[in-house]
PDB file of N, CA and C in Angstrom:
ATOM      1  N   UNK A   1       0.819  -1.191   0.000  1.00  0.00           N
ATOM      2  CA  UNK A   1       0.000   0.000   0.000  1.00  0.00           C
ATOM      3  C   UNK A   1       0.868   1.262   0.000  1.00  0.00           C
ATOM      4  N   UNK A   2       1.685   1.277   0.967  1.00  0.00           N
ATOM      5  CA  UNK A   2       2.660   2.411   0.853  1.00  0.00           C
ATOM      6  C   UNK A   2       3.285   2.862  -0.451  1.00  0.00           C
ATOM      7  N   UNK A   3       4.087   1.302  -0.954  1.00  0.00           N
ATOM      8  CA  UNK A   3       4.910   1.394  -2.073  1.00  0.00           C
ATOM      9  C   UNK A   3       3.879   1.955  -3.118  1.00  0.00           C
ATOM     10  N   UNK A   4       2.616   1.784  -3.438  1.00  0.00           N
ATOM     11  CA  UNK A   4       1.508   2.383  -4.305  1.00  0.00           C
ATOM     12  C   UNK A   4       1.709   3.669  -4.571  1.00  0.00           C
ATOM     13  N   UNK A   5       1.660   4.082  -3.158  1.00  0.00           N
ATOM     14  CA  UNK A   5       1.659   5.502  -2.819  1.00  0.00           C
ATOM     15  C   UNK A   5       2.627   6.344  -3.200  1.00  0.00           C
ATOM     16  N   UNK A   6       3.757   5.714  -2.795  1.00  0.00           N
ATOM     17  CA  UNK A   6       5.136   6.026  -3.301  1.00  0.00           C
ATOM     18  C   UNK A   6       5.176   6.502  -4.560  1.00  0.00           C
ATOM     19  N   UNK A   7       4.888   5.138  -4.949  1.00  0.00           N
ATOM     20  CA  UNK A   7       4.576   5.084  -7.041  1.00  0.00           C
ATOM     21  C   UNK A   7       4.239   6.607  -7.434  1.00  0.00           C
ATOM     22  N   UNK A   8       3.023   6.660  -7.165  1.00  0.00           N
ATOM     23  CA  UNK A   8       1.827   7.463  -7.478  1.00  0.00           C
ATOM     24  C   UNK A   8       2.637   8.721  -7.309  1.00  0.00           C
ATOM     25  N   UNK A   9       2.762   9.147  -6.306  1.00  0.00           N
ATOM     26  CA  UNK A   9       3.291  10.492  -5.379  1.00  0.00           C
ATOM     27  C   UNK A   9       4.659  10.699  -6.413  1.00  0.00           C
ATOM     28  N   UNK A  10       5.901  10.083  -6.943  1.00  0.00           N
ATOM     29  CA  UNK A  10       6.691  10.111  -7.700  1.00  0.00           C
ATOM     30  C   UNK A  10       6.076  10.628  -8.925  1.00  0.00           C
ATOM     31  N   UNK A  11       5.266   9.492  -9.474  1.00  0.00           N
ATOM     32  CA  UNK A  11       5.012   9.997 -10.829  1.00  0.00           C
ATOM     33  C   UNK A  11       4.222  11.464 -10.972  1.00  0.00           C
ATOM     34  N   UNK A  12       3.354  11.697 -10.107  1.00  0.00           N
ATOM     35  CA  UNK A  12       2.703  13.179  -9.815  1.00  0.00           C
ATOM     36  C   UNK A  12       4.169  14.142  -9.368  1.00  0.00           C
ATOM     37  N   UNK A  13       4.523  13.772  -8.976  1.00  0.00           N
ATOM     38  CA  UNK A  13       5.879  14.723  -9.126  1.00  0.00           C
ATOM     39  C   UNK A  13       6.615  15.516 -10.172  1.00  0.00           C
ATOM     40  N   UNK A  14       6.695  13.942 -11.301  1.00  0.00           N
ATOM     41  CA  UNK A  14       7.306  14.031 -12.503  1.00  0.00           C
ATOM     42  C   UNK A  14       6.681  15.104 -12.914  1.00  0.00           C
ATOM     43  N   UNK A  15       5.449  14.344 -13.419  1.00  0.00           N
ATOM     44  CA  UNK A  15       4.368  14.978 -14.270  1.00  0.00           C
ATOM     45  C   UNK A  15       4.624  16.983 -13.807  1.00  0.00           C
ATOM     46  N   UNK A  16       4.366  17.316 -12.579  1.00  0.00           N
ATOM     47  CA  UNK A  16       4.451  18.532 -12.176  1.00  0.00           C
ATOM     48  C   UNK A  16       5.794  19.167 -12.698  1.00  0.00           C
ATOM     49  N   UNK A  17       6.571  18.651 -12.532  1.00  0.00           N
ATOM     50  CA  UNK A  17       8.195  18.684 -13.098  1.00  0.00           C
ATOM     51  C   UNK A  17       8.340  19.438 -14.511  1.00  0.00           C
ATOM     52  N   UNK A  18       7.177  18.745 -15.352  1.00  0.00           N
ATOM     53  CA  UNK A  18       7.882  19.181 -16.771  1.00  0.00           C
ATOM     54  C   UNK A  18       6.858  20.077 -16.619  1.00  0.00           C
ATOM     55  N   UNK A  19       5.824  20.630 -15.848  1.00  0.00           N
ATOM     56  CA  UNK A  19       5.105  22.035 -16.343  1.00  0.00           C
ATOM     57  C   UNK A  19       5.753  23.305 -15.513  1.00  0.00           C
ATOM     58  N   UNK A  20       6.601  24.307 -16.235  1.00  0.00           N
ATOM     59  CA  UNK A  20       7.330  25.356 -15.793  1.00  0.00           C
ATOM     60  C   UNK A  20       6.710  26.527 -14.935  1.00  0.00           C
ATOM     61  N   UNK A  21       5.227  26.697 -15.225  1.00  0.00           N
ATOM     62  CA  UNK A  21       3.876  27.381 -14.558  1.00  0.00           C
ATOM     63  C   UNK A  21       4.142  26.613 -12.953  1.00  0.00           C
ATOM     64  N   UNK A  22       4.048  25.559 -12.654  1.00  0.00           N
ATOM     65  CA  UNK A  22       4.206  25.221 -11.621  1.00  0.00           C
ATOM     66  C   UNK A  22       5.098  24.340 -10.944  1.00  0.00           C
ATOM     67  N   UNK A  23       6.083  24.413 -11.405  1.00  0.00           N
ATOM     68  CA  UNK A  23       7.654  23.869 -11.317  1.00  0.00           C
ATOM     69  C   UNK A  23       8.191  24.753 -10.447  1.00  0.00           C
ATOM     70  N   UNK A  24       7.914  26.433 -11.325  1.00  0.00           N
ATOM     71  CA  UNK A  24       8.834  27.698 -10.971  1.00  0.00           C
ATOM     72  C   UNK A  24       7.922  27.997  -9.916  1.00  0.00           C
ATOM     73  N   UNK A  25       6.647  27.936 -10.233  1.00  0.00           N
ATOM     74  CA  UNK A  25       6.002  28.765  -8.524  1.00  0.00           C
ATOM     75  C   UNK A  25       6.565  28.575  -7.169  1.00  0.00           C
ATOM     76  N   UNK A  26       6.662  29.842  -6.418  1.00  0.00           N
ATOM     77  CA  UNK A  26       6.992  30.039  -5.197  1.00  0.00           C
ATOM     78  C   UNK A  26       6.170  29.053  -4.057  1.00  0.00           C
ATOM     79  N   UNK A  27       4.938  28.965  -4.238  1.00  0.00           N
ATOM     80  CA  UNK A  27       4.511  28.365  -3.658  1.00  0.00           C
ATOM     81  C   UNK A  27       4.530  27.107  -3.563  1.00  0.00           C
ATOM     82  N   UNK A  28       4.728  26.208  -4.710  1.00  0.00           N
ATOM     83  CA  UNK A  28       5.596  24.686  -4.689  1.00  0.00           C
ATOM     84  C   UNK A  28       6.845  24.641  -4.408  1.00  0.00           C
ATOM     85  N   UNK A  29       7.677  25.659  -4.519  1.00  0.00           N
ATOM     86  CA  UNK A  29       9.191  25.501  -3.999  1.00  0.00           C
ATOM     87  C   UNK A  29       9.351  25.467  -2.614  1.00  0.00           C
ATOM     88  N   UNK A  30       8.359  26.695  -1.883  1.00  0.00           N
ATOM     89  CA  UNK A  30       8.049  26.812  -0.567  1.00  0.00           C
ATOM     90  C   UNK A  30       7.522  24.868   0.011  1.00  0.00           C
ATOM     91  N   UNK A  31       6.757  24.340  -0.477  1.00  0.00           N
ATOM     92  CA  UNK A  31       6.212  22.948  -0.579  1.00  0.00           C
ATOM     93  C   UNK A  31       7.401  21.966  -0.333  1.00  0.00           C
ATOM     94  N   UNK A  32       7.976  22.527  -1.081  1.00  0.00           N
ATOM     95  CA  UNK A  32       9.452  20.835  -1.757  1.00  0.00           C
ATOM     96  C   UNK A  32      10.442  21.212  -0.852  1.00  0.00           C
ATOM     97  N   UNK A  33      10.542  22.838  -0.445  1.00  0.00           N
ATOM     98  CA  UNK A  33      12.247  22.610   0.367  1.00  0.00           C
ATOM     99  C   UNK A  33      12.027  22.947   1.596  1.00  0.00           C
ATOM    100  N   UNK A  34      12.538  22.394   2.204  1.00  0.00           N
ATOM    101  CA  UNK A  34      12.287  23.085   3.639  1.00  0.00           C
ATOM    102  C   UNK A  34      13.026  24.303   3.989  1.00  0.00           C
ATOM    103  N   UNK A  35      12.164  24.519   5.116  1.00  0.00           N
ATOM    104  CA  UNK A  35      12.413  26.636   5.548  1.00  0.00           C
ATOM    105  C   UNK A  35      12.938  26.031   7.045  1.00  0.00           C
ATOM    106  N   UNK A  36      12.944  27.336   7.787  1.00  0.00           N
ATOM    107  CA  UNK A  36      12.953  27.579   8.935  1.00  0.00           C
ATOM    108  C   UNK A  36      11.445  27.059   9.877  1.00  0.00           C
ATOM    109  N   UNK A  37      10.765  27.300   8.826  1.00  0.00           N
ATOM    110  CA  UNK A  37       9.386  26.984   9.459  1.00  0.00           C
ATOM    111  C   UNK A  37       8.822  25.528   9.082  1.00  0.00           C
ATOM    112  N   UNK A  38       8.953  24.361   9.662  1.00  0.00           N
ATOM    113  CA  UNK A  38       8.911  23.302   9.561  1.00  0.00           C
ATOM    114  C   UNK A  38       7.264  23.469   9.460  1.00  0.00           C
ATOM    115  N   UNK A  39       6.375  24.138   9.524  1.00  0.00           N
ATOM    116  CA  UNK A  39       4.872  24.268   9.197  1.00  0.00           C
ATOM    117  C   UNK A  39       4.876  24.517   7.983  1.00  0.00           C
ATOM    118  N   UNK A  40       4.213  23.625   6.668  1.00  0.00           N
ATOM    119  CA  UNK A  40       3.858  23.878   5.770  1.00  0.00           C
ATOM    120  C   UNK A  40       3.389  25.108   5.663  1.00  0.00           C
ATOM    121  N   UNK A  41       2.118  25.076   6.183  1.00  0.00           N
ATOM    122  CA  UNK A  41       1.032  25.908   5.437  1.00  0.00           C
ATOM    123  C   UNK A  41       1.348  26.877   6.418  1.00  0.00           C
ATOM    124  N   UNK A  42       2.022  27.152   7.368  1.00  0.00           N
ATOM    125  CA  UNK A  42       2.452  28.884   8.005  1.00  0.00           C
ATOM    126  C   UNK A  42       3.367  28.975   7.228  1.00  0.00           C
ATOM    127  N   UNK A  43       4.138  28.553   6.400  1.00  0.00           N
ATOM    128  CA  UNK A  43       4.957  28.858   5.742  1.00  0.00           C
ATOM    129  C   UNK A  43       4.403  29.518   4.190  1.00  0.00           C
ATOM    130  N   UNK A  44       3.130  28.769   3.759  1.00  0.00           N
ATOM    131  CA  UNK A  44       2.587  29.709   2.942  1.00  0.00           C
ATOM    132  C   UNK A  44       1.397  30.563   3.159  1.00  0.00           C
ATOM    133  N   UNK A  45       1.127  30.413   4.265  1.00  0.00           N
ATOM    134  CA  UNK A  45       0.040  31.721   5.145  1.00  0.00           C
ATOM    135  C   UNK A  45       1.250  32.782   4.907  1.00  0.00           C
ATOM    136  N   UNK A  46       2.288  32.982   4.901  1.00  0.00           N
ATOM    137  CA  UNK A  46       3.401  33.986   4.852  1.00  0.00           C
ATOM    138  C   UNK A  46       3.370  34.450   4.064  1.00  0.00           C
ATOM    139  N   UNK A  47       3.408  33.981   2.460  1.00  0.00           N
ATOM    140  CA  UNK A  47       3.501  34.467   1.249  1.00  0.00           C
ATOM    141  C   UNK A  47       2.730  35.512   0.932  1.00  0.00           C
ATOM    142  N   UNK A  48       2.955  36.527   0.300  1.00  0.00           N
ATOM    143  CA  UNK A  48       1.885  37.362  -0.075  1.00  0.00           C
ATOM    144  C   UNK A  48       0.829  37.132  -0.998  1.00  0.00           C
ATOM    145  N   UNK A  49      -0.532  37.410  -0.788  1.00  0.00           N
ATOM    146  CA  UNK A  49      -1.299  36.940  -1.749  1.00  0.00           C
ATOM    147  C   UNK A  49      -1.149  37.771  -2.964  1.00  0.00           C
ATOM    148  N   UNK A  50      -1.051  37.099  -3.817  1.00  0.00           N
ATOM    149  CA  UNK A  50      -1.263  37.608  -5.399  1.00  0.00           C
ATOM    150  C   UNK A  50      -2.612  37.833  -5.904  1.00  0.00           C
ATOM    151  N   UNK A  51      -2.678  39.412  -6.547  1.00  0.00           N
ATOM    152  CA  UNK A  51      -3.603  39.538  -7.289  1.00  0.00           C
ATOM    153  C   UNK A  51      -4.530  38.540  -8.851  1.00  0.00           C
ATOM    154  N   UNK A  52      -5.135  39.134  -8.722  1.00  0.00           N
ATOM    155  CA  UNK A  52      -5.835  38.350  -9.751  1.00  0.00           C
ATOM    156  C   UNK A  52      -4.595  39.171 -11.257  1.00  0.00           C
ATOM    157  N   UNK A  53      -4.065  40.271 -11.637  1.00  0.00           N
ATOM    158  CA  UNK A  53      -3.447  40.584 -12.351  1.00  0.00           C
ATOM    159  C   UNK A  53      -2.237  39.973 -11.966  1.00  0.00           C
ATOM    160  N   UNK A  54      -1.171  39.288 -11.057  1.00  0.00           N
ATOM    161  CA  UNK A  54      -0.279  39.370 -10.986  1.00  0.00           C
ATOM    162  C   UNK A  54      -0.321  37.726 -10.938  1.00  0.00           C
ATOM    163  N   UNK A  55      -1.891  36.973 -11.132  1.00  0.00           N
ATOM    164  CA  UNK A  55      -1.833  35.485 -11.445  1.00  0.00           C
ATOM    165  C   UNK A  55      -0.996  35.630 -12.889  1.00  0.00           C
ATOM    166  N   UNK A  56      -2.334  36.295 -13.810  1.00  0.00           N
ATOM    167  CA  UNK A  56      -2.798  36.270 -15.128  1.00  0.00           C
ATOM    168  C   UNK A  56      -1.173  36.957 -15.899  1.00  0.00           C
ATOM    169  N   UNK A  57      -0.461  38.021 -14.662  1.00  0.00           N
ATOM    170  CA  UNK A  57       1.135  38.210 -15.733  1.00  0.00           C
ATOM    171  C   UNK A  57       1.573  36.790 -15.641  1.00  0.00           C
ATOM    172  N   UNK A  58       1.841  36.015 -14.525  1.00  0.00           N
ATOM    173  CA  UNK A  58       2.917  35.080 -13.841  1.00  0.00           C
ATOM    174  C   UNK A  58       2.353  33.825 -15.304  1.00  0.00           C
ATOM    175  N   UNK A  59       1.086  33.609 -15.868  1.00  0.00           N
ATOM    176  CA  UNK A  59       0.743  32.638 -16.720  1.00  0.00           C
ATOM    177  C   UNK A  59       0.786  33.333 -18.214  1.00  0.00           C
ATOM    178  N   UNK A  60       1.042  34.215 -18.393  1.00  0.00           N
ATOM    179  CA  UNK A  60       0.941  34.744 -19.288  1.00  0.00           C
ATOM    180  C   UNK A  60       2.265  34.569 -19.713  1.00  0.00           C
ATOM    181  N   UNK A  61       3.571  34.810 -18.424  1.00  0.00           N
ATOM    182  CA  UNK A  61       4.778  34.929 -18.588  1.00  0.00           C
ATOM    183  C   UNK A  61       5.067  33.017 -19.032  1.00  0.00           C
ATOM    184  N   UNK A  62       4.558  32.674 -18.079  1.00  0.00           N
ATOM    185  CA  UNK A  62       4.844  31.034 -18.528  1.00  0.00           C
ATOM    186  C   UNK A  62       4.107  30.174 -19.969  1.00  0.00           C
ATOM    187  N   UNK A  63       2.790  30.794 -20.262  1.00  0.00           N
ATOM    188  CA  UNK A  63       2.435  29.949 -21.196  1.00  0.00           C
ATOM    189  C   UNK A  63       1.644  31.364 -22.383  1.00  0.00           C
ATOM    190  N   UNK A  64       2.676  31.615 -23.050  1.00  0.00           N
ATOM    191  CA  UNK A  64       2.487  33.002 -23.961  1.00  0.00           C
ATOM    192  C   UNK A  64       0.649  32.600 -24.621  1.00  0.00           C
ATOM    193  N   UNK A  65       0.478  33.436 -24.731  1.00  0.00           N
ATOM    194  CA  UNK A  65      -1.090  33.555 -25.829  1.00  0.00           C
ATOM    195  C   UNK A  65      -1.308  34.505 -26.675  1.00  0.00           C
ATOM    196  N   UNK A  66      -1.421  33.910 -27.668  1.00  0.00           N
ATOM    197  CA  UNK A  66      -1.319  34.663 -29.105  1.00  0.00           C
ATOM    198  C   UNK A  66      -2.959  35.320 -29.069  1.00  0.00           C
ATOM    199  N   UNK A  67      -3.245  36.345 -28.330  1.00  0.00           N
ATOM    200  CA  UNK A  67      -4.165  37.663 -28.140  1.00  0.00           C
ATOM    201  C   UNK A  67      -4.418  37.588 -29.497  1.00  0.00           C
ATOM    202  N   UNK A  68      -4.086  38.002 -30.200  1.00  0.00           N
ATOM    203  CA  UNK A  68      -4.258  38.788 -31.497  1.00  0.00           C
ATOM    204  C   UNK A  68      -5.116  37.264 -32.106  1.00  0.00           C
ATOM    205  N   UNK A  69      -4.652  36.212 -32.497  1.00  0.00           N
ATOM    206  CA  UNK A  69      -5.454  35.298 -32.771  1.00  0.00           C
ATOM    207  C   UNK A  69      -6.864  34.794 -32.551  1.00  0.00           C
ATOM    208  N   UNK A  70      -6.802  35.115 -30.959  1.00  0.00           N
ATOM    209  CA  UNK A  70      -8.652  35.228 -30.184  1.00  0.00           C
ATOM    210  C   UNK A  70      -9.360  36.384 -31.200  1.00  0.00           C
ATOM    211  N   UNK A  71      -8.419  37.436 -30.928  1.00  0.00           N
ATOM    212  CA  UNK A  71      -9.389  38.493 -31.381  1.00  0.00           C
ATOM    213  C   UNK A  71      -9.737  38.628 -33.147  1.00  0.00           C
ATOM    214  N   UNK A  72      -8.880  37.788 -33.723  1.00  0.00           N
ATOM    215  CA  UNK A  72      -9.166  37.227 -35.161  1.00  0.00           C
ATOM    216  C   UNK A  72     -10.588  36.151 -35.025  1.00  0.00           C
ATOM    217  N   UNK A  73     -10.332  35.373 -34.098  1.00  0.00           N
ATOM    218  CA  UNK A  73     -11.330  34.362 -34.094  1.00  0.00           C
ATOM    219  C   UNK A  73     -12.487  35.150 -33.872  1.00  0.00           C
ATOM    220  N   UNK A  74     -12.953  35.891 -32.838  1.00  0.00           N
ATOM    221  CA  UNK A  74     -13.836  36.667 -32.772  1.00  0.00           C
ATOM    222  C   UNK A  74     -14.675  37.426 -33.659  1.00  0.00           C
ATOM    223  N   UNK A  75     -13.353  38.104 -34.225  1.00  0.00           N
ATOM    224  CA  UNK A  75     -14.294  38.988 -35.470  1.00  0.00           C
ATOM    225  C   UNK A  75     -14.452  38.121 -37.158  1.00  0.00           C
ATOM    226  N   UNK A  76     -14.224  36.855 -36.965  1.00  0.00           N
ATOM    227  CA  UNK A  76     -14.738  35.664 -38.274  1.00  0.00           C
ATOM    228  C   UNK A  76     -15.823  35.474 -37.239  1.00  0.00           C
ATOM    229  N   UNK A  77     -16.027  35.172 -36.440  1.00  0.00           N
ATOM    230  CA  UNK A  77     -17.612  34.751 -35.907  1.00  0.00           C
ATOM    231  C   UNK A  77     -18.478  35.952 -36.084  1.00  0.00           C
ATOM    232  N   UNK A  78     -17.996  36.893 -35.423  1.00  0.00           N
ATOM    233  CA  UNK A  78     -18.768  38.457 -35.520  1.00  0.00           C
ATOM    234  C   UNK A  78     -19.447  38.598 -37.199  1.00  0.00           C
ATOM    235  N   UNK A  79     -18.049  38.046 -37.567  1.00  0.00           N
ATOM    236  CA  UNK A  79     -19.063  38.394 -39.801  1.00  0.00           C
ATOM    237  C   UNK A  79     -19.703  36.919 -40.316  1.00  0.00           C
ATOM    238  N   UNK A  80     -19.861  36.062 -39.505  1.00  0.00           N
ATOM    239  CA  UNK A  80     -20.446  34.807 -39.722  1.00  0.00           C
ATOM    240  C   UNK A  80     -22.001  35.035 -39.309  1.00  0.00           C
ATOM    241  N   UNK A  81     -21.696  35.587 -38.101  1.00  0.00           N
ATOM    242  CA  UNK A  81     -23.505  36.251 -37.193  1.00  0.00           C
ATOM    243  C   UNK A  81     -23.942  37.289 -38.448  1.00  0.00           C
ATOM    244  N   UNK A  82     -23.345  38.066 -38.513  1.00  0.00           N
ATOM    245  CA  UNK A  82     -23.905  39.214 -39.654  1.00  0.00           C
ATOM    246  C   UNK A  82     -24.320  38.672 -40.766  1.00  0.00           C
ATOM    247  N   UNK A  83     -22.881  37.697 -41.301  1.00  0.00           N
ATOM    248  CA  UNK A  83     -23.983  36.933 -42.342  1.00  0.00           C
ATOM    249  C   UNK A  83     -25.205  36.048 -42.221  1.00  0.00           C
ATOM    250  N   UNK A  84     -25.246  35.707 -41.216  1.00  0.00           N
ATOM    251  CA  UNK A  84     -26.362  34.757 -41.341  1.00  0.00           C
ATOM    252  C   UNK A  84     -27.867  35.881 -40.664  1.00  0.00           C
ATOM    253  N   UNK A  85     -27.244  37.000 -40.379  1.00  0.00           N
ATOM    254  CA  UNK A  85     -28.884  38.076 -40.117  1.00  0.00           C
ATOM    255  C   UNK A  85     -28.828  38.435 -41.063  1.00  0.00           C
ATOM    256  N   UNK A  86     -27.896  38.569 -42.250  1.00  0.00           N
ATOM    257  CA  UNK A  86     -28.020  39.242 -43.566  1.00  0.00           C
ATOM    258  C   UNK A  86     -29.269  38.381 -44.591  1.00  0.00           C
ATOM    259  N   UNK A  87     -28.985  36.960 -44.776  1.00  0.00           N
ATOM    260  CA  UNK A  87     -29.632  35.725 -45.260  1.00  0.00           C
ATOM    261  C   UNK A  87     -30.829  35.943 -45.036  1.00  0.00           C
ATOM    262  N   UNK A  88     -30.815  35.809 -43.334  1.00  0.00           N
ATOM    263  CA  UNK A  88     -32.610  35.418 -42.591  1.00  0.00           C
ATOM    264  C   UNK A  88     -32.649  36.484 -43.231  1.00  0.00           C
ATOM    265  N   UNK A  89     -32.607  37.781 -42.974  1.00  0.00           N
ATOM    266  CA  UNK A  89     -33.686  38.992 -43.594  1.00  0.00           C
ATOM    267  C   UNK A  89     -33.507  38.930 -45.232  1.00  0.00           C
ATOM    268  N   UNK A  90     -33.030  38.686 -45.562  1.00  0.00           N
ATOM    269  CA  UNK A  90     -33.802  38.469 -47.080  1.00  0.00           C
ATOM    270  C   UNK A  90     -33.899  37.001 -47.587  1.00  0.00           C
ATOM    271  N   UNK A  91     -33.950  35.974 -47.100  1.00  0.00           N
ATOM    272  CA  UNK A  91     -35.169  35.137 -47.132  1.00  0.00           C
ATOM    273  C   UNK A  91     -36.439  35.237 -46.356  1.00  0.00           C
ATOM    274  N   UNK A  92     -36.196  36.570 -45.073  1.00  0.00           N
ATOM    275  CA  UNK A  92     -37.921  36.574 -45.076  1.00  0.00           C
ATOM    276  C   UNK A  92     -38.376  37.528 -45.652  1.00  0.00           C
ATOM    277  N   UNK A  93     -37.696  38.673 -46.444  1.00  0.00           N
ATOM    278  CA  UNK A  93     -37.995  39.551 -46.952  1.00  0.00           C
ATOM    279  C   UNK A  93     -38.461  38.736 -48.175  1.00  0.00           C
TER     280      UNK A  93
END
């Protein structure tokens, strides 16, 4: 049962390993090494909380997004809707 655990707990390790979003976070490093403060979680009750902007830089910085592409996708749907109110009104016209 242990050795299972073991297994498991390793390979969830790995897996975490190759994603750099949460490899590099402070708050898993705080997790993996030990401090002065042998309390986990007073150890990240410490941390400062991060904004909702300073999530969205920290993922932005780790997993880039091509913005400009959404907003392409957007405006082909935007002239897809237009066309198809263009159609309905003159097939019910």
């Amino acid at each position: 049962m242990v050795e299972e655990r073991l297994f498991f707990l390793d390979r969830f390790m790995r897996q975490i390993a190759e994603l750099p979003y949460l490899y590099e976070s402070e708050e898993l490093q705080v997790f993996l090494r030990p401090t002065t403060t042998p309390d986990v979680i007073k150890a990240l009750e410490t941390m400062p909380r991060l904004t909702t902007d300073d999530l969205l830089h920290r993922f932005r910085t780790c997993m880039p997004v091509n913005e400009m592409a959404a907003e392409l996708k957007l405006k082909g749907y935007n002239e897809n809707i237009n066309d198809f109110v263009r159609e309905t009104r003159d097939y019910i016209e």
